[in-house]
C-alpha atoms as a PDB file:
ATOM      1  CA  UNK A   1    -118.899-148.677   9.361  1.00  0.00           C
ATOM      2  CA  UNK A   2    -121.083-150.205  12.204  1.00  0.00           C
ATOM      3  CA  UNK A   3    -119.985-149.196  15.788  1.00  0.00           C
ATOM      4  CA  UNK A   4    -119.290-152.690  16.949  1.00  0.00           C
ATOM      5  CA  UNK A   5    -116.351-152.659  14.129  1.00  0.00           C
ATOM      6  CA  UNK A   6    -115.352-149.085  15.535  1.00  0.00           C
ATOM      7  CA  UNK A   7    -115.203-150.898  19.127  1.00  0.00           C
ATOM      8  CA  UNK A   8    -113.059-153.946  17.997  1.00  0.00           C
ATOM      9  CA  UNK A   9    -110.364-152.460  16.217  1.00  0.00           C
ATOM     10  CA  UNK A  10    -108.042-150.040  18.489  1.00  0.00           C
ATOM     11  CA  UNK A  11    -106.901-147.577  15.535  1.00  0.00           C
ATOM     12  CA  UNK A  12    -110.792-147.152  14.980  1.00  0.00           C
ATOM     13  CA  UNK A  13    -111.616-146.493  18.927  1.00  0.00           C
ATOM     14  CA  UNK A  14    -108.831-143.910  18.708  1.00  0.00           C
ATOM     15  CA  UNK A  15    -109.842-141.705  15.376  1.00  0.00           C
ATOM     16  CA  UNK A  16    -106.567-142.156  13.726  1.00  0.00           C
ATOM     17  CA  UNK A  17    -106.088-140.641  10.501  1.00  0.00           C
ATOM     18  CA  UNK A  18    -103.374-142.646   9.197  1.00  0.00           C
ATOM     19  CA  UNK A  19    -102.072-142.833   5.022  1.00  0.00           C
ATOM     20  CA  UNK A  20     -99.289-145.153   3.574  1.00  0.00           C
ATOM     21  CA  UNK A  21     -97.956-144.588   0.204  1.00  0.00           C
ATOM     22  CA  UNK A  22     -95.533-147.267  -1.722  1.00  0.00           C
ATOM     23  CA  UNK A  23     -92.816-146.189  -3.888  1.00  0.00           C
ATOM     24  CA  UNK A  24     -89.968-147.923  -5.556  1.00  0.00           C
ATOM     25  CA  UNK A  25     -89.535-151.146  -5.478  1.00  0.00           C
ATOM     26  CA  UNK A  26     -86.350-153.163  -5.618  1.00  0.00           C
ATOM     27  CA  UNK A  27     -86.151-157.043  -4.955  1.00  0.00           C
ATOM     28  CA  UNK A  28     -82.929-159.695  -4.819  1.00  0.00           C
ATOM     29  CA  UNK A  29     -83.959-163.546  -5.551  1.00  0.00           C
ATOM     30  CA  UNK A  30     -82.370-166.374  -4.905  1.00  0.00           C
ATOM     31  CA  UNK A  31     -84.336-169.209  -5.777  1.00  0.00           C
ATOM     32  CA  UNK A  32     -87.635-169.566  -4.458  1.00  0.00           C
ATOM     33  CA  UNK A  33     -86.465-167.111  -2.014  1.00  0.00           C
ATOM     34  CA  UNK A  34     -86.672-163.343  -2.005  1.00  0.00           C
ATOM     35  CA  UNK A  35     -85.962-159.778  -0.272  1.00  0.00           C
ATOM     36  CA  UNK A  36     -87.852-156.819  -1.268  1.00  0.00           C
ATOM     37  CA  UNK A  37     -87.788-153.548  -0.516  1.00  0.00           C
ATOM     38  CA  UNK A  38     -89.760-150.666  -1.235  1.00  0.00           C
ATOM     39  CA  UNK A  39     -90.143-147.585  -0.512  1.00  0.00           C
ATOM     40  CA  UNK A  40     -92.803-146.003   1.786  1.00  0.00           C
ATOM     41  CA  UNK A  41     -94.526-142.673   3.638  1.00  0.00           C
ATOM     42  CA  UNK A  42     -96.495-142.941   6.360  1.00  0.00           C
ATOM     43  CA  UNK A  43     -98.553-139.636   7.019  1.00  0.00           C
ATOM     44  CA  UNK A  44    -100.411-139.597  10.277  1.00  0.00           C
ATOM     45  CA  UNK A  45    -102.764-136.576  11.237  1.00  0.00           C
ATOM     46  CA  UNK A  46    -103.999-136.202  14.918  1.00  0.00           C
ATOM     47  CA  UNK A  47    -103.663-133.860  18.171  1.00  0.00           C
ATOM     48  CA  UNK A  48    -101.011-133.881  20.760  1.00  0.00           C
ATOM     49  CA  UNK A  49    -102.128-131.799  23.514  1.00  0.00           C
ATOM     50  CA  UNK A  50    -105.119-130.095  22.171  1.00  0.00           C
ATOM     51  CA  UNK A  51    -102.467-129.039  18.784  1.00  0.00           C
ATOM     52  CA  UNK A  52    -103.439-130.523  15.575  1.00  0.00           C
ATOM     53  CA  UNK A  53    -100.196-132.032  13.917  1.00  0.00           C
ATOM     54  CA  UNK A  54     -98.902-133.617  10.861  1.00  0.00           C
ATOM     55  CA  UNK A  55     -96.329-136.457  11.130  1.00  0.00           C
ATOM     56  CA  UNK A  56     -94.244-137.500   8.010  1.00  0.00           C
ATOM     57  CA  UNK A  57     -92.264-140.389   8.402  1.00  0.00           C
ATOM     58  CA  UNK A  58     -90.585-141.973   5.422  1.00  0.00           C
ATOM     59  CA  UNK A  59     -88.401-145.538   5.413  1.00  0.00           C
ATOM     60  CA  UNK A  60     -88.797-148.699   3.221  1.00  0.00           C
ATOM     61  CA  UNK A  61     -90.730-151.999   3.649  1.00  0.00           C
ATOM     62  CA  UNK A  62     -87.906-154.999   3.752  1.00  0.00           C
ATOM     63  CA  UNK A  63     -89.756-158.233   3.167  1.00  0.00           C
ATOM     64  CA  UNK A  64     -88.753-162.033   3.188  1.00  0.00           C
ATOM     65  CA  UNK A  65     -90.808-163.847   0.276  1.00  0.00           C
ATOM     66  CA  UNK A  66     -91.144-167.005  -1.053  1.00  0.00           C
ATOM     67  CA  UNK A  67     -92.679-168.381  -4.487  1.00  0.00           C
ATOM     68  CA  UNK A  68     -95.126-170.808  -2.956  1.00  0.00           C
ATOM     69  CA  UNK A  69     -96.989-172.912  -5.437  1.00  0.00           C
ATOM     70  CA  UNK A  70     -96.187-170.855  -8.297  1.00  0.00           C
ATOM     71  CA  UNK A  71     -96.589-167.330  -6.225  1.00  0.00           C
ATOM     72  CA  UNK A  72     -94.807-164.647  -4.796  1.00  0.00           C
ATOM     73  CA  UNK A  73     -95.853-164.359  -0.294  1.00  0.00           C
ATOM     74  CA  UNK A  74     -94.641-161.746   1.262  1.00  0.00           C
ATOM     75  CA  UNK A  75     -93.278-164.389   4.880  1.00  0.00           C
ATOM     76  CA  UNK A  76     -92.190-161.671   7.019  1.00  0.00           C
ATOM     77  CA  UNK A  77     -92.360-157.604   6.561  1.00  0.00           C
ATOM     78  CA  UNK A  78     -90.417-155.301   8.658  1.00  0.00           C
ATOM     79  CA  UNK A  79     -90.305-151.244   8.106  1.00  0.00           C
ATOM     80  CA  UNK A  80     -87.034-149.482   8.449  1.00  0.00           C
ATOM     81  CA  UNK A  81     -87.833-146.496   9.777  1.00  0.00           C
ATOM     82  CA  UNK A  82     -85.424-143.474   7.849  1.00  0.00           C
ATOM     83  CA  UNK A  83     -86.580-140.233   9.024  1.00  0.00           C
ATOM     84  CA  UNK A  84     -89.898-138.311  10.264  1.00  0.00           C
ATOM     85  CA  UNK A  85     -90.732-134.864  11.217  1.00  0.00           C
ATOM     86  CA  UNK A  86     -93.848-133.471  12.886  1.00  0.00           C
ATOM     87  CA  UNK A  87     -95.703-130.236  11.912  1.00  0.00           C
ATOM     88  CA  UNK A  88     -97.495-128.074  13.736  1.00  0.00           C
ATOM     89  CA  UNK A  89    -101.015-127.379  11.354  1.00  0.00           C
ATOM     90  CA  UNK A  90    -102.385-123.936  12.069  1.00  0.00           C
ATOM     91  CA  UNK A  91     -98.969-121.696  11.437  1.00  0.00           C
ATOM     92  CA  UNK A  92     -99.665-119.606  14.463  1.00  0.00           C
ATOM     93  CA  UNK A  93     -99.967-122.917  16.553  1.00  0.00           C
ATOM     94  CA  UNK A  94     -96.852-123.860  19.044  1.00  0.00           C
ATOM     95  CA  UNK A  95     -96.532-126.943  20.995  1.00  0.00           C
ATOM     96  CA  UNK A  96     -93.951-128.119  23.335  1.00  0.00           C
ATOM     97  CA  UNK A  97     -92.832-131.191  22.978  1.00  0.00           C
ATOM     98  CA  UNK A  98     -92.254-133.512  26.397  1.00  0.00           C
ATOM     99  CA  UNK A  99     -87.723-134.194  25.752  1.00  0.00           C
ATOM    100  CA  UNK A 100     -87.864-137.492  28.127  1.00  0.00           C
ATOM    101  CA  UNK A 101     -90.691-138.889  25.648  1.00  0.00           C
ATOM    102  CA  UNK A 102     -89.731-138.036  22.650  1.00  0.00           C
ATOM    103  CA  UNK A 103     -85.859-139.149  23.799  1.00  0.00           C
ATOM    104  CA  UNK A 104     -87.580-142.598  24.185  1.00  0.00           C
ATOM    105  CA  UNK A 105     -87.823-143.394  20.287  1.00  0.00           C
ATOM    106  CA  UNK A 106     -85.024-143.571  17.661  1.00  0.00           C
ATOM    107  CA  UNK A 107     -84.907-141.006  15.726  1.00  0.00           C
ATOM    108  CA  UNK A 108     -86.243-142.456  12.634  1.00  0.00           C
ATOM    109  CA  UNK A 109     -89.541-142.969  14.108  1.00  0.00           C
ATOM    110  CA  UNK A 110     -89.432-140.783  17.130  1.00  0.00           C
ATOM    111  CA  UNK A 111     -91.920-138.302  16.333  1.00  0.00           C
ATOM    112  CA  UNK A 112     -94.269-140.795  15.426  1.00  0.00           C
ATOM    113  CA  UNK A 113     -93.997-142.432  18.027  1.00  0.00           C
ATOM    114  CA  UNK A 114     -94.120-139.668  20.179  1.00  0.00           C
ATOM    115  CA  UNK A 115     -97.527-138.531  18.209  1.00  0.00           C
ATOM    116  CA  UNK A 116     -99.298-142.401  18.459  1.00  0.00           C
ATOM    117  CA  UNK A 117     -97.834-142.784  22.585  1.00  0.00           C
ATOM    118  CA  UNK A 118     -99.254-139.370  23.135  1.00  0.00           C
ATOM    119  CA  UNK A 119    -102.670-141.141  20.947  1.00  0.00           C
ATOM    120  CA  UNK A 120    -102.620-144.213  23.814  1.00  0.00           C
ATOM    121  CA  UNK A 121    -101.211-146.445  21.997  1.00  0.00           C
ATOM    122  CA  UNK A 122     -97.968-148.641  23.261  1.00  0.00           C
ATOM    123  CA  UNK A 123     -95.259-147.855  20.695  1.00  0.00           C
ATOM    124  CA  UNK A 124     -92.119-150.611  20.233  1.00  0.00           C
ATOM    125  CA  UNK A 125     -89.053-148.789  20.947  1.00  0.00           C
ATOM    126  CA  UNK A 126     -85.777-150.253  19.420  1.00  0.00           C
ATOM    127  CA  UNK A 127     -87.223-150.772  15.499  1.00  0.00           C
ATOM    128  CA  UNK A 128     -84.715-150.863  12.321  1.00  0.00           C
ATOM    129  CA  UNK A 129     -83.467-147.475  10.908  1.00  0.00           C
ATOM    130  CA  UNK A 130     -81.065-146.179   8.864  1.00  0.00           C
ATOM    131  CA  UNK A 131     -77.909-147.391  10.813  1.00  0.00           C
ATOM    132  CA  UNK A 132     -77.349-149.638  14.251  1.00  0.00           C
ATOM    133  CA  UNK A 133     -77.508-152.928  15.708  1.00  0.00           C
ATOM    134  CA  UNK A 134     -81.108-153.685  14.233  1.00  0.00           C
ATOM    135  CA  UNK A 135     -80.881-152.879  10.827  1.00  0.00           C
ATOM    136  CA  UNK A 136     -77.602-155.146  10.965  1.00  0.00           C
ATOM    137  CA  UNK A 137     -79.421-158.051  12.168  1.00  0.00           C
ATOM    138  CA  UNK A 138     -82.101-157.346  10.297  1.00  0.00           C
ATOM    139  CA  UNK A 139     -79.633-157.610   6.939  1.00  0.00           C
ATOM    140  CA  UNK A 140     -78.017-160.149   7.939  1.00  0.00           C
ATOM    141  CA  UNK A 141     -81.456-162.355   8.531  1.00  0.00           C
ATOM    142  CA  UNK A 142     -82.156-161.198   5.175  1.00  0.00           C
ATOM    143  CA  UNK A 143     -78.877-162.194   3.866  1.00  0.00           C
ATOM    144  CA  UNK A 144     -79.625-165.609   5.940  1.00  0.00           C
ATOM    145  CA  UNK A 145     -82.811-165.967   4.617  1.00  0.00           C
ATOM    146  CA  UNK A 146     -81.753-165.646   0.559  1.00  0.00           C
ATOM    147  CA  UNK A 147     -78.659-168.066   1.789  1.00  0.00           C
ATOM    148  CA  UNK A 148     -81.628-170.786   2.489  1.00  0.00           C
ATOM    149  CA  UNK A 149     -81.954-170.608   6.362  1.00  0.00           C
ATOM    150  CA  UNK A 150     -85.131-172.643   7.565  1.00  0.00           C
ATOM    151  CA  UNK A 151     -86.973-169.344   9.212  1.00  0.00           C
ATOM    152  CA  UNK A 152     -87.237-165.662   7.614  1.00  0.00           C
ATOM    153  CA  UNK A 153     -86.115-164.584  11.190  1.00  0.00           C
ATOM    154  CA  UNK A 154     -87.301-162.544  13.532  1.00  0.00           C
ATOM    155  CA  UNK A 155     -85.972-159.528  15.594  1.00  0.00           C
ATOM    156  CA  UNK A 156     -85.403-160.016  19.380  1.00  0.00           C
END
């Protein structure tokens, strides 16, 4: 990888060491009209305060498709963020953890976004997780979507 391509994309500049894995897959159609979700781990690697750390954070892709011209588009994709943990690597490691940041993120996500905030990069606070107001909306767009509404949505 050239270092121009290092110096455009962010996640590059910034060393991340970042894996998803897919899992099961489920899907409702209506039509021409689809939700999907599957399931999905994101493992991220890095340091928070000189501490090397492993973050788990497991939830499920829900996407809006459509069957354009004969195929399947995914239209919109939105993670629903189910749990996480972080890991300290090295056993005998400790690390405290800053409450006030770590209180800023839901707790689906919150250690990863603790982990990429700490990394410099500007996490979204307020995303879809197991239960509350966004993962309702987020339903019912999906539920408006299947029904035929003109947009697949789009959180606010």
């Amino acid at each position: 990888m050239s270092q121009d391509t290092r110096e455009l994309c962010p996640v590059l500049r910034h060393g991340v060491s970042i894996l998803h894995f897919l899992g099961g897959h489920t899907a409702d159609v209506a039509g021409d009209r689809a939700i999907a979700q599957t399931k999905m781990t994101i493992n991220q690697r890095a340091e928070i305060d000189g501490v090397a750390v492993d973050v788990l954070c497991t939830g499920r892709f829900y996407d809006f498709c459509a069957r354009h011209e004969g195929q399947w588009k995914i239209v919109r994709r939105q993670p629903i963020y189910e749990k996480d943990r972080l890991d300290v690597v090295d056993p005998a490691g400790t690390l405290a953890l800053d409450p006030a940041l770590l209180a800023r993120f839901p707790v689906g996500y919150r250690h990863l976004g603790y982990l990429q905030t700490k990394a410099g990069f500007t996490v979204k606070t307020g995303l879809p997780g197991l239960t509350g107001e966004a993962v309702t909306r987020l339903y019912d767009e999906g539920a408006g979507w299947l029904g035929g509404s003109p947009s697949p949505g789009g959180l606010r």
